[in-house]
C-alpha atoms as a PDB file:
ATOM      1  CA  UNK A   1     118.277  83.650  91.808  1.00  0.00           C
ATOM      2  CA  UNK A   2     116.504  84.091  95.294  1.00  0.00           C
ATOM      3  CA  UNK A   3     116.525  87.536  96.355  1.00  0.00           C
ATOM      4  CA  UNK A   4     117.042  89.249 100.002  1.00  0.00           C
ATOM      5  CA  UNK A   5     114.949  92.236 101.176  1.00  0.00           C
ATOM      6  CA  UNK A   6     117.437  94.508 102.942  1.00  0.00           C
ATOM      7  CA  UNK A   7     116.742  97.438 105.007  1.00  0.00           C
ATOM      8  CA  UNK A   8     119.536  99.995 106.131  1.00  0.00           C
ATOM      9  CA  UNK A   9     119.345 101.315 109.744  1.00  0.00           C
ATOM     10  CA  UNK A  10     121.817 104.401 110.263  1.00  0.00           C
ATOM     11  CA  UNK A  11     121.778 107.846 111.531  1.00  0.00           C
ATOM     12  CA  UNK A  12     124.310 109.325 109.783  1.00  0.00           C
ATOM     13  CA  UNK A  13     123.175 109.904 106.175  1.00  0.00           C
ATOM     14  CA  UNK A  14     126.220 109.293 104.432  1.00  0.00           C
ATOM     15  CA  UNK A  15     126.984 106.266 105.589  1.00  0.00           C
ATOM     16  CA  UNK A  16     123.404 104.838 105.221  1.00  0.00           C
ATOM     17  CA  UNK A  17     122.795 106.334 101.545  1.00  0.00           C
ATOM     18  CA  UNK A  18     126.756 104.201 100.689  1.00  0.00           C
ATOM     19  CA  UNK A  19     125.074 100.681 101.923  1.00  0.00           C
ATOM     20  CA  UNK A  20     121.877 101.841  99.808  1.00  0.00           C
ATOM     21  CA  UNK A  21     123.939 102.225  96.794  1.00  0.00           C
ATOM     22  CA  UNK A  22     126.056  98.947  97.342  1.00  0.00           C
ATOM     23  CA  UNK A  23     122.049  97.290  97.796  1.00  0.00           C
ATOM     24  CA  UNK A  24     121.051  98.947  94.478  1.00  0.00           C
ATOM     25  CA  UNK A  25     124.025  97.196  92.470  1.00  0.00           C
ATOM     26  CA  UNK A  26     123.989  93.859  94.048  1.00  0.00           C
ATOM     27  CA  UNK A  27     121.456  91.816  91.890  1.00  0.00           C
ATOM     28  CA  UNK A  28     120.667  89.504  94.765  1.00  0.00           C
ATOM     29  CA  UNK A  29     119.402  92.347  97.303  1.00  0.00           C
ATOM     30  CA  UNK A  30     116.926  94.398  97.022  1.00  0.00           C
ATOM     31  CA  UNK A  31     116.438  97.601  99.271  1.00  0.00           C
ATOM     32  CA  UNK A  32     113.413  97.413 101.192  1.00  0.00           C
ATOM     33  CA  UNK A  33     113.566 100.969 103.338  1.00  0.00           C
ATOM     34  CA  UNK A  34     115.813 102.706 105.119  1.00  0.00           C
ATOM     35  CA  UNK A  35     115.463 104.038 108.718  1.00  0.00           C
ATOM     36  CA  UNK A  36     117.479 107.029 110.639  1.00  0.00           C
ATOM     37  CA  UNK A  37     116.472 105.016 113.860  1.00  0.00           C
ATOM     38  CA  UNK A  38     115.744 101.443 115.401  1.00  0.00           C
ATOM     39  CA  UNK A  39     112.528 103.161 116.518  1.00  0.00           C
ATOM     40  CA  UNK A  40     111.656 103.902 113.155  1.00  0.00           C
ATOM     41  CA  UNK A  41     112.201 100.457 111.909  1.00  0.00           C
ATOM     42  CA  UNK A  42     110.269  97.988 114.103  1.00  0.00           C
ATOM     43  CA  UNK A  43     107.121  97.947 112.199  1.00  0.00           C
ATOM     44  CA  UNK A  44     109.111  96.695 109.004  1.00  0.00           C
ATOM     45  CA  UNK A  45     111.488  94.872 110.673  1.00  0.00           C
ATOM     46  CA  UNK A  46     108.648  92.818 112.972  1.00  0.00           C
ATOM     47  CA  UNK A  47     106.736  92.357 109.831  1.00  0.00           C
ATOM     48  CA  UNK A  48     108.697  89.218 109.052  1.00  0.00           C
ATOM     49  CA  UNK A  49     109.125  90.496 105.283  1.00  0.00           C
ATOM     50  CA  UNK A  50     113.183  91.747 105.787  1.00  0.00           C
ATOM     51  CA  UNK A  51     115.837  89.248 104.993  1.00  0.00           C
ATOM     52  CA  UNK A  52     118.602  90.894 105.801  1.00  0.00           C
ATOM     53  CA  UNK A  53     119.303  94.308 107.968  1.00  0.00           C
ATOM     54  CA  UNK A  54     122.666  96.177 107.026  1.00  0.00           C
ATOM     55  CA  UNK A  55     122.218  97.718 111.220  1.00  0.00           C
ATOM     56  CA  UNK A  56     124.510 100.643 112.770  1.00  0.00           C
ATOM     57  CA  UNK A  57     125.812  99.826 116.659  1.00  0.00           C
ATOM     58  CA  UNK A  58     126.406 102.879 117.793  1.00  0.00           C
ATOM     59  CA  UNK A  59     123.127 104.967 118.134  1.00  0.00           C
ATOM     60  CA  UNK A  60     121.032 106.999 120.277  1.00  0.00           C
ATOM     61  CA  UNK A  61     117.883 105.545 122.391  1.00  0.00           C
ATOM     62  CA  UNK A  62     117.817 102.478 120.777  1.00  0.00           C
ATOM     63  CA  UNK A  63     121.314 100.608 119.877  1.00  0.00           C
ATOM     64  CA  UNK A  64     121.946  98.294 117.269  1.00  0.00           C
ATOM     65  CA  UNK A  65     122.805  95.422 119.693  1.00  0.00           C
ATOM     66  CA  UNK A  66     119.634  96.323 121.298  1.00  0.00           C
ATOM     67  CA  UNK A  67     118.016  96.415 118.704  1.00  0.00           C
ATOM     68  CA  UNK A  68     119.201  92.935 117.160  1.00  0.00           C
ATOM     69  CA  UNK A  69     118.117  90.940 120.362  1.00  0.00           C
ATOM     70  CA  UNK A  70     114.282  91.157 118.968  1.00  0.00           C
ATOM     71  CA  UNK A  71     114.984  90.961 115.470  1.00  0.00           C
ATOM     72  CA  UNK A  72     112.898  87.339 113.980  1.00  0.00           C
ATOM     73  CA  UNK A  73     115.366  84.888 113.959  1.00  0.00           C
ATOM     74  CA  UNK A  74     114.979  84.446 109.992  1.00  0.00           C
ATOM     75  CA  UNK A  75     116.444  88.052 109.242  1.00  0.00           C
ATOM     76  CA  UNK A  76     120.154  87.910 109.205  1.00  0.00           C
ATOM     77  CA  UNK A  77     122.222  90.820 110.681  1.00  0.00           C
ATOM     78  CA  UNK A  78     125.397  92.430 109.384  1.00  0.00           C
ATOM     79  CA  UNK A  79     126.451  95.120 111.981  1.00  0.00           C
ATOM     80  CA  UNK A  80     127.913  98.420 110.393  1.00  0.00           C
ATOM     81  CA  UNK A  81     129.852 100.473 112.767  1.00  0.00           C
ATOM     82  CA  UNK A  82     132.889 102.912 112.829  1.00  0.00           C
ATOM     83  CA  UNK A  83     133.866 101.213 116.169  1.00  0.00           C
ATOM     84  CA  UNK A  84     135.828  97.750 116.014  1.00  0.00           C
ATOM     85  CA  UNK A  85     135.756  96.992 120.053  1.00  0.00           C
ATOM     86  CA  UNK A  86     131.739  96.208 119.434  1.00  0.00           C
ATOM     87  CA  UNK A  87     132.967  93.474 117.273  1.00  0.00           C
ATOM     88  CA  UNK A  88     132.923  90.651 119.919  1.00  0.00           C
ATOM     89  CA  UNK A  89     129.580  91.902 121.046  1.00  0.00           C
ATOM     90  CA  UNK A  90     128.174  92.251 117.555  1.00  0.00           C
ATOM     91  CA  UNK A  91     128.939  88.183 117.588  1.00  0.00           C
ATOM     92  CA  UNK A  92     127.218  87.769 120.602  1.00  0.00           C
ATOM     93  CA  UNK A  93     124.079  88.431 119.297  1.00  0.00           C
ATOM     94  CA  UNK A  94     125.006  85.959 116.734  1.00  0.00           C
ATOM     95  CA  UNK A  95     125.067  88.486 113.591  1.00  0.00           C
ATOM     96  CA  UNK A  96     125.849  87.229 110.133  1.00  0.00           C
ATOM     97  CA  UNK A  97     128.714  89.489 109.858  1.00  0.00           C
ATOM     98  CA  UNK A  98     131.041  92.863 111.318  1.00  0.00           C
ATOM     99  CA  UNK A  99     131.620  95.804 108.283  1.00  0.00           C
ATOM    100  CA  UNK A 100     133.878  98.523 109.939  1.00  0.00           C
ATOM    101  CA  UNK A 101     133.340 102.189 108.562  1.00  0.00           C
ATOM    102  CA  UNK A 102     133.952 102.642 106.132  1.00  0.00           C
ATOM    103  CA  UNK A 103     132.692 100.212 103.867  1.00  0.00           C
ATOM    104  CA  UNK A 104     133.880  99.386 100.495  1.00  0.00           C
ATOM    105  CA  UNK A 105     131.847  97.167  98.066  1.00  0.00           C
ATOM    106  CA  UNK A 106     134.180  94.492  98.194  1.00  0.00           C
ATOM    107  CA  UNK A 107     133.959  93.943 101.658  1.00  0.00           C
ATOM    108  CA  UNK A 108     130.231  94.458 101.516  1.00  0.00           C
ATOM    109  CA  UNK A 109     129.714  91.829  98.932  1.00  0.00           C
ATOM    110  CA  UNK A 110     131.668  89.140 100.426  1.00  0.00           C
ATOM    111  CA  UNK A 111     129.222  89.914 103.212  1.00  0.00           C
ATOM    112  CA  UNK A 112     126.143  89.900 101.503  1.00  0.00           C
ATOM    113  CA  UNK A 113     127.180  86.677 100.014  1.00  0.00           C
ATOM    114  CA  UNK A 114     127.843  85.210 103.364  1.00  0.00           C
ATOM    115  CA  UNK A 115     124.064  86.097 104.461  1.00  0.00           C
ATOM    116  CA  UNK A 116     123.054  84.477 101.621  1.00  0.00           C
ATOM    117  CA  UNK A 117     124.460  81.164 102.797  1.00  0.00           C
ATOM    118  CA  UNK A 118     123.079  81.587 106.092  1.00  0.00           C
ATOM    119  CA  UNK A 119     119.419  82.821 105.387  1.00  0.00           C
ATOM    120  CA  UNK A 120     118.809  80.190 102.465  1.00  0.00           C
ATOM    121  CA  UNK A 121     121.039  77.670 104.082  1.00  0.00           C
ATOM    122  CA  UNK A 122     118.962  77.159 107.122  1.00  0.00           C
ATOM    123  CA  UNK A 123     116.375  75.122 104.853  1.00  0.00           C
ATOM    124  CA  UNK A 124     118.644  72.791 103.494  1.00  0.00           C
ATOM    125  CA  UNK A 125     117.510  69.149 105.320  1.00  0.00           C
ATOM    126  CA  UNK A 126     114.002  71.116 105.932  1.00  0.00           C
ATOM    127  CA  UNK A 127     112.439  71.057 102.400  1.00  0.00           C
ATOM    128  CA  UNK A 128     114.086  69.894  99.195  1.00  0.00           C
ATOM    129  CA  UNK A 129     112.348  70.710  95.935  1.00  0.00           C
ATOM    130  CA  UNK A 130     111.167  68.760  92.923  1.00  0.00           C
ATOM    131  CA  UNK A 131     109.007  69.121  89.306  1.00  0.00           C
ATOM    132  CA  UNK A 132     106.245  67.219  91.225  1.00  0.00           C
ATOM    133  CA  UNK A 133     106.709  67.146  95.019  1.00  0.00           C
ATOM    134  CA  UNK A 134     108.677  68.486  98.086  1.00  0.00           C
ATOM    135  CA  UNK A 135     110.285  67.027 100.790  1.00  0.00           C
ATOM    136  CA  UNK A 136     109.712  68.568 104.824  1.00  0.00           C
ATOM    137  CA  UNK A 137     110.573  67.816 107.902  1.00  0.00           C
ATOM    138  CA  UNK A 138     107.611  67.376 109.975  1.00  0.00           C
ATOM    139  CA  UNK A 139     108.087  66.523 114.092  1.00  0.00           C
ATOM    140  CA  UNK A 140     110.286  63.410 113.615  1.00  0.00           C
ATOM    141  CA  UNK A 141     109.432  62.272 109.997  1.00  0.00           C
ATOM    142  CA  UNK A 142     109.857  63.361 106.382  1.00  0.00           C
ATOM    143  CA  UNK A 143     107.131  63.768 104.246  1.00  0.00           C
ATOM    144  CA  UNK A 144     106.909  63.897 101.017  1.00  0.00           C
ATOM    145  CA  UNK A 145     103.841  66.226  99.320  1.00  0.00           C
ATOM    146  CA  UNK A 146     102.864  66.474  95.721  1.00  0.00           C
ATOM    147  CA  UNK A 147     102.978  69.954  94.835  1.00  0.00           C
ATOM    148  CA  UNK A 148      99.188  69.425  93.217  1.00  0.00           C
ATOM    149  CA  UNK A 149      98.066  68.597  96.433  1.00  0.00           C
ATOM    150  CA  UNK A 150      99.499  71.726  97.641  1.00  0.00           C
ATOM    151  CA  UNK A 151      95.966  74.418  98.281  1.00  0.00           C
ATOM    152  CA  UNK A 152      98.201  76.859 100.287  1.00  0.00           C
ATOM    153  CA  UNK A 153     100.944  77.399 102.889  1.00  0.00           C
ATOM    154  CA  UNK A 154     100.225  79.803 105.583  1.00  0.00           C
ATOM    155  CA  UNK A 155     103.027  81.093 107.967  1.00  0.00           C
ATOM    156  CA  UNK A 156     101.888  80.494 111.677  1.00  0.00           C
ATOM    157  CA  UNK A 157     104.796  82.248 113.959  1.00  0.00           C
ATOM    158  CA  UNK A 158     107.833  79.899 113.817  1.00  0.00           C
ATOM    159  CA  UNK A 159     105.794  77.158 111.935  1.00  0.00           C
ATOM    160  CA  UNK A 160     104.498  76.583 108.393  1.00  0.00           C
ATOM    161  CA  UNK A 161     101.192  74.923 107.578  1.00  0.00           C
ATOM    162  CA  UNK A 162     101.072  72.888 104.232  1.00  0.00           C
ATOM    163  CA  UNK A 163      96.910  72.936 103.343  1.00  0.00           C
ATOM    164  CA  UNK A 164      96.200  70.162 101.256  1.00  0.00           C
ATOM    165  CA  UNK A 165      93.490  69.688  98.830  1.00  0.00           C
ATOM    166  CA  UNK A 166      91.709  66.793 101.084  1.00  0.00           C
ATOM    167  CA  UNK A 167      91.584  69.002 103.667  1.00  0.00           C
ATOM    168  CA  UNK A 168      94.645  67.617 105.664  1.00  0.00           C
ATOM    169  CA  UNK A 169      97.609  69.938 106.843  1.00  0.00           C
ATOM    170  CA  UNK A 170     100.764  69.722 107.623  1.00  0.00           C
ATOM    171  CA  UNK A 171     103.268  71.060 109.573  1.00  0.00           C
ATOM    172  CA  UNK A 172     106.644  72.241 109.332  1.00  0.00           C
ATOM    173  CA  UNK A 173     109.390  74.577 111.361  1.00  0.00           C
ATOM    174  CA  UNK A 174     110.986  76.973 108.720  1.00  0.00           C
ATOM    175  CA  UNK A 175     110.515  80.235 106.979  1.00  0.00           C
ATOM    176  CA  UNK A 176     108.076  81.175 104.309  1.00  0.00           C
ATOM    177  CA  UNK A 177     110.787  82.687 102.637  1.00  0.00           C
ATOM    178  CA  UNK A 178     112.253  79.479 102.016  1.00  0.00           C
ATOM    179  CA  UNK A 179     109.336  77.679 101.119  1.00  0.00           C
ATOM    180  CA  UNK A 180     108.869  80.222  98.344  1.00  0.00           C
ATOM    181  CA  UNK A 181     111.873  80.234  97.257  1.00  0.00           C
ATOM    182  CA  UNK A 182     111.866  76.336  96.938  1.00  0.00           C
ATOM    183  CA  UNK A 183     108.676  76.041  95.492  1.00  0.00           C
ATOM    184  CA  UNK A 184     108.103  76.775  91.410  1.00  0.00           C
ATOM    185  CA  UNK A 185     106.917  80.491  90.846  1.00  0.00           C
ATOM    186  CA  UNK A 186     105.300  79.342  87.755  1.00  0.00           C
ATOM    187  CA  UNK A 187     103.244  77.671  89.710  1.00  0.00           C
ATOM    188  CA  UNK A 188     103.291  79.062  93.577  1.00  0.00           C
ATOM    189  CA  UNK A 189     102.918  82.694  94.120  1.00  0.00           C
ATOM    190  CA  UNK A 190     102.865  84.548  97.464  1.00  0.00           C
ATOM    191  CA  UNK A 191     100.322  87.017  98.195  1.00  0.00           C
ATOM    192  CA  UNK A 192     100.497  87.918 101.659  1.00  0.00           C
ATOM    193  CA  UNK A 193     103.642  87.842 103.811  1.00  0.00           C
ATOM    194  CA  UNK A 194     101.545  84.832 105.471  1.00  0.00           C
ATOM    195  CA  UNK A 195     100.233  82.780 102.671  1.00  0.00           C
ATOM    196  CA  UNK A 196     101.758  81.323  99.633  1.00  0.00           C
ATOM    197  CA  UNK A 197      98.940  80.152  97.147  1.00  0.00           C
ATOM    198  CA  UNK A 198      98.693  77.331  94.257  1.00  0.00           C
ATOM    199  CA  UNK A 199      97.455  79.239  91.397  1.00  0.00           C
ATOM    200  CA  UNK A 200      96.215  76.788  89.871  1.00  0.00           C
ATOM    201  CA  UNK A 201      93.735  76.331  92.533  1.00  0.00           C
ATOM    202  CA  UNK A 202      92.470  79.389  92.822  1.00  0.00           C
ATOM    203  CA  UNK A 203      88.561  79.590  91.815  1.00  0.00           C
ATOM    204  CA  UNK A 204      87.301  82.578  93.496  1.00  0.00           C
ATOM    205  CA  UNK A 205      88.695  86.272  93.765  1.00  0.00           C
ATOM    206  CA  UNK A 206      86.469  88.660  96.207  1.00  0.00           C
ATOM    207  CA  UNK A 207      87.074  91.830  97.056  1.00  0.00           C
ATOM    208  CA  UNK A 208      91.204  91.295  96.902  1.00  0.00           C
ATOM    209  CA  UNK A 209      90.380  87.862  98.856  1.00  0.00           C
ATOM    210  CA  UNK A 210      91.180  84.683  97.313  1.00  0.00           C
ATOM    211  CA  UNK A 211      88.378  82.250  98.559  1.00  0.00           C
ATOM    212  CA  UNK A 212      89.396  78.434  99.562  1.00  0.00           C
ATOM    213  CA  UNK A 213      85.913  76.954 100.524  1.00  0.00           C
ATOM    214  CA  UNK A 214      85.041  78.777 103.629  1.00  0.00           C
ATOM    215  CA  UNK A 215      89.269  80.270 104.239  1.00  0.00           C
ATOM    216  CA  UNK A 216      89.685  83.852 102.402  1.00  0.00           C
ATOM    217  CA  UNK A 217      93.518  84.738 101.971  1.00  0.00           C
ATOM    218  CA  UNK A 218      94.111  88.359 102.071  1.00  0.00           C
ATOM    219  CA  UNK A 219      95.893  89.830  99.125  1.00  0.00           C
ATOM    220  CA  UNK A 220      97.924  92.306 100.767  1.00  0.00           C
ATOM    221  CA  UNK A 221      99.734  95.651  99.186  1.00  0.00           C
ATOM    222  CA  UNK A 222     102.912  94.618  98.784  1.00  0.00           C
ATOM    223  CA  UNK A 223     101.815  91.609  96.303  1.00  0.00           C
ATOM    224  CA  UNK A 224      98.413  93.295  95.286  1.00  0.00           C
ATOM    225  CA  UNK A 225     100.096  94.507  91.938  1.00  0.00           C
ATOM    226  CA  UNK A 226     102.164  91.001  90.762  1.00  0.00           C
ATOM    227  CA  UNK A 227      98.788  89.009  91.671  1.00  0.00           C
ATOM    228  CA  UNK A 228      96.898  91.377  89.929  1.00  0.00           C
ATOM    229  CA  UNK A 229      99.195  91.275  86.653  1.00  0.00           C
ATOM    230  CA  UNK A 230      99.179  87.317  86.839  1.00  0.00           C
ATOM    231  CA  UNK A 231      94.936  87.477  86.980  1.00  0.00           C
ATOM    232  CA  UNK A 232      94.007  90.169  84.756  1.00  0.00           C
ATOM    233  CA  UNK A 233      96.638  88.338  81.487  1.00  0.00           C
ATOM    234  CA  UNK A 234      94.249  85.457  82.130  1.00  0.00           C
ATOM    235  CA  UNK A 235      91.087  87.099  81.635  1.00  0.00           C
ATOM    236  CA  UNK A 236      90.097  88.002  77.948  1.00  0.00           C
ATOM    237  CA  UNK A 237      89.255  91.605  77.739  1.00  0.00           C
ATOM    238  CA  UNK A 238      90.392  92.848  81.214  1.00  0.00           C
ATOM    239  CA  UNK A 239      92.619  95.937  81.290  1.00  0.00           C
ATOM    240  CA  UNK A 240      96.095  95.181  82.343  1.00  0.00           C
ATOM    241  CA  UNK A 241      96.517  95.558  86.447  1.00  0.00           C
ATOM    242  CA  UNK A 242      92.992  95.465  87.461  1.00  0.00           C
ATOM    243  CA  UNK A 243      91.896  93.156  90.114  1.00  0.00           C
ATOM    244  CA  UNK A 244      88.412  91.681  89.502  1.00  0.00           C
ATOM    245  CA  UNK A 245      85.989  91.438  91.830  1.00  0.00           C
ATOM    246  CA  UNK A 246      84.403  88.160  91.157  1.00  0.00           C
ATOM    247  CA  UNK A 247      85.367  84.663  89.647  1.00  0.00           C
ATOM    248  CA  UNK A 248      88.511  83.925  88.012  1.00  0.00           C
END
């Protein structure tokens, strides 16, 4: 089951530790931080790894309509708010959905469900999965790729680059997060919120780099430790969860 990364933006503590909680026992979310203010939040938020942002109206400096206006466009927004007149503007900035204060995991769920739809929705007619090959939409035209021609996909702003083993690319308008979640994770894994890799392509580890020829894709934090697991049960001898330095 594909799984959103959530973050809860709310200054009153209450209310933001209830979404947590509804987060924690909804097996398609998973809570990704959670901010007292908008301020506090950019950095995650403008990282392009949140899904989905569970985001209180009514705060100080920074409001949650603000706010929402530079939110990516791939991270849905469900407005939380004890105040039912922001409803119409809540739409305005075309959020996923309105919960009024306060919440009850019902209404939350039906919610969550409906983001769902909308952030894994928006690839459907953009890529469509196979054993052997996907579908894109590139420019005008479809094209069809065979996933062992796949090297790596790199996220470029709004676009996707498919690297191919020849050394050709191509490009695509969507969301990593949808490429990964179309492509096989026995076989696809991503490593950096910019780059999805081919494992079975990978030749070269240096110094938490993977090395393509003369591209090195950065094995960043967040992944380090599932990367690391999926390398060091290859290698005969290695201890558990260490990442080597040198050939695979």
């Amino acid at each position: 089951m594909p799984i959103l990364r959530c973050c809860v933006i709310d200054d009153e503590p209450l209310a933001a530790q209830l979404i947590e909680s509804y987060i924690e026992r909804t097996p398609f979310l998973e809570l990704a931080g959670s901010f007292s203010s908008a301020q506090d939040a950019v950095r995650t938020v403008l990282s392009g790894e949140i899904d989905l942002l569970f985001l209180d109206i009514h705060m100080p400096q920074l409001n949650g309509l603000e706010f929402a206006r530079v939110v990516p466009p791939e991270c849905a927004v469900i407005f939380t708010t004890a105040y039912e007149k922001y409803a119409v503007d809540g739409f305005r900035v075309n959020a996923v959905d309105y919960l009024l204060k306060p919440v009850d995991y019902e209404e939350f769920l039906r919610s969550a469900r409906k983001a769902m739809r909308v952030v894994y929705g928006r690839s459907r007619g953009q890529i469509h999965g196979g054993d052997d090959c996907v579908i894109v939409k590139s420019e005008y035209k479809l094209v069809q790729i065979a996933l062992d021609d796949i090297l790596y996909v790199e996220g470029m702003k709004d676009y996707l680059k498919f690297c191919l083993v020849d050394g050709r690319s191509v490009m695509t308008l969507m969301s990593i997060r949808l490429v990964e979640a179309a492509l096989p994770a026995s076989r696809f894994m991503r490593v950096h919120r910019s780059f999805i890799v081919n494992l079975s392509k990978i030749n070269t580890i240096e110094r938490n780099r993977i090395v393509f020829g003369n591209t090195y894709i950065p094995v960043s934090e967040t992944y380090k430790q599932s990367f690391a697991d999926y390398v060091s049960a290859r290698i005969l001898g290695a201890p558990r969860g260490d990442m080597p330095e040198g050939e695979v």
